[in-house]
Protein backbone atom coordinates (compact mmCIF):
# COMPACT_ATOMS: atom_id res chain seq x y z
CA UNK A 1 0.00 0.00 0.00
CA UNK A 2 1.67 3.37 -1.09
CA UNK A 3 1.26 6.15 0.89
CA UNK A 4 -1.73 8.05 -1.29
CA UNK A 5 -3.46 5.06 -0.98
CA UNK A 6 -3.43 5.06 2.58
CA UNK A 7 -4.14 8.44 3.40
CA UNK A 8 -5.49 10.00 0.50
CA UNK A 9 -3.00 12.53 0.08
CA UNK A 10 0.57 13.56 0.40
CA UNK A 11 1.39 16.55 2.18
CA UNK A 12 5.00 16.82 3.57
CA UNK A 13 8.20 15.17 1.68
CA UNK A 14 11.07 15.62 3.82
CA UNK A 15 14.39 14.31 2.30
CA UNK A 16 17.10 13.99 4.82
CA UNK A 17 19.39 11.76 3.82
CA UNK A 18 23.16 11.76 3.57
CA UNK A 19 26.43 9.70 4.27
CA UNK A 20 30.35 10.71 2.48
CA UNK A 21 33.13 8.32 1.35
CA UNK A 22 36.64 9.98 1.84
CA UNK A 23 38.78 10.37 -1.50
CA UNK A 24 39.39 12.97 -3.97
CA UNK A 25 39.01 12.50 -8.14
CA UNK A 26 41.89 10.63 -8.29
CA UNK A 27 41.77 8.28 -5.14
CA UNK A 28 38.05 7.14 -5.32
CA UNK A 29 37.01 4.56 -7.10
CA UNK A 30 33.87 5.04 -9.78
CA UNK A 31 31.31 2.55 -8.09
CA UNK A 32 32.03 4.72 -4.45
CA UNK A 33 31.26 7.54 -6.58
CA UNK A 34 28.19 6.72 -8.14
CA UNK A 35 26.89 5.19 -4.69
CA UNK A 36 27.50 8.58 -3.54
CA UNK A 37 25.40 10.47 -5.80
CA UNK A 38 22.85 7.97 -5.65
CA UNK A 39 22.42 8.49 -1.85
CA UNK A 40 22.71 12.09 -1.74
CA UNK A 41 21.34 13.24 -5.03
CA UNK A 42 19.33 10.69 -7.09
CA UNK A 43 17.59 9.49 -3.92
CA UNK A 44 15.68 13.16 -3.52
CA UNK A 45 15.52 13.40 -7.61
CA UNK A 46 13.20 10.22 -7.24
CA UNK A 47 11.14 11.22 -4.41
CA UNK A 48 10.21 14.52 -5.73
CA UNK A 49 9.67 13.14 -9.55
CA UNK A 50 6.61 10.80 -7.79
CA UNK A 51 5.60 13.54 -5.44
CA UNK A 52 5.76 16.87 -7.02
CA UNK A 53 2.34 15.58 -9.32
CA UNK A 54 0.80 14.59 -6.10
CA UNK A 55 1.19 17.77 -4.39
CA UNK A 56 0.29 19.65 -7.69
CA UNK A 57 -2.99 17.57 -8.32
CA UNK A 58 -4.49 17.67 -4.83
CA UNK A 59 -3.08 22.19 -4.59
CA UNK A 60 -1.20 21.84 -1.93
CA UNK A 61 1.98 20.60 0.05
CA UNK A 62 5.60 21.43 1.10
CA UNK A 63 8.85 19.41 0.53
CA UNK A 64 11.72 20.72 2.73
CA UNK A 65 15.10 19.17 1.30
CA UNK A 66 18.06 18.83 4.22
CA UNK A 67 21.91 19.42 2.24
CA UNK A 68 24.97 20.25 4.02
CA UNK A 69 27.53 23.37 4.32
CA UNK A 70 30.02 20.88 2.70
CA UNK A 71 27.53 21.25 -0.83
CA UNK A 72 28.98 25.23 -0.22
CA UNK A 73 32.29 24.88 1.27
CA UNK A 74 35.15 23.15 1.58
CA UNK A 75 35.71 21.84 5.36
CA UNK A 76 39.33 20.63 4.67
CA UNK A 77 37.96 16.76 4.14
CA UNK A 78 38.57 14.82 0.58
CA UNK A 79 35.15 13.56 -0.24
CA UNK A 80 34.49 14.89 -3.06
CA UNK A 81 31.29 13.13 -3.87
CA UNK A 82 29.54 13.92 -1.35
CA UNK A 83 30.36 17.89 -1.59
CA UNK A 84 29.62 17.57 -5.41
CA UNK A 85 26.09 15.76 -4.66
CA UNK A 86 25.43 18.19 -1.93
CA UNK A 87 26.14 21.12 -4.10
CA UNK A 88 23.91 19.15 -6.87
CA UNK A 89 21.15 19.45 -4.08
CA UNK A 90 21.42 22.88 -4.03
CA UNK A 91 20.84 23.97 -7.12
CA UNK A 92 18.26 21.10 -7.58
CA UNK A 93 15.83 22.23 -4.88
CA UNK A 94 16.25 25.95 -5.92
CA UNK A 95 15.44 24.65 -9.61
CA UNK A 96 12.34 23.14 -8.65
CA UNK A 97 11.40 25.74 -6.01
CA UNK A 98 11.18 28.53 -9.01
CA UNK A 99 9.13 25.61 -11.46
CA UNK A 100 6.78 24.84 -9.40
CA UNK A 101 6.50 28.18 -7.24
CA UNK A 102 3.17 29.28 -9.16
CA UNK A 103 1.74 26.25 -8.66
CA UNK A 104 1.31 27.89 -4.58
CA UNK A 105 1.39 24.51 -2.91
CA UNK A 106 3.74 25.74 0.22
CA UNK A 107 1.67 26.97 3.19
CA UNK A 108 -1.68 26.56 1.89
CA UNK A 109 -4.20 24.00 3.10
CA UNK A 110 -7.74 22.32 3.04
């Protein structure tokens, strides 16, 4: 049973998820890197691509996104996977924050 099916409705998506592998472009291996920015970046593309219709359809709902200063800054660390995923995340949820701002879903309800 998905979650629409159980409650009719889908009002909150919070994505708060996260974990970094230490190495830098040359040290870390591909298949570290791709888990990376499948955790920390595809994970919240695929919750919001089955959401976001959901939240349009039924006029209203909020997703809050959780990233890290390290998607900003650098903190000294080699993980570059993480920081590039995080920095993805960014721009990601300020991309879909402008497409789907006149839609109004944040803050109202029924």
């Amino acid at each position: 049973m998905t979650c629409r099916e159980r409650f009719g409705r889908i009002d909150v998506l919070h994505n708060n998820v996260g974990g970094s592998a230490p190495g830098d472009p040359v040290a870390m291996d591909e298949a570290v890197w791709d888990a990376q920015i499948a955790l920390n970046l595809t994970s919240v593309f695929l919750t919001c691509k089955h959401v976001l219709p959901v939240m349009v359809e039924q006029g209203a709902g909020a997703i809050v996104n959780v990233s890290s200063l390290a998607g900003v800054r650098y903190f000294g660390r080699d993980n570059i996977a993480y920081t590039a995923a995080k920095a993805g995340l960014h721009k990601f949820t300020e991309q879909i924050a402008v497409k789907y701002a006149h839609h109004k879903t944040s803050g109202r309800t029924r």
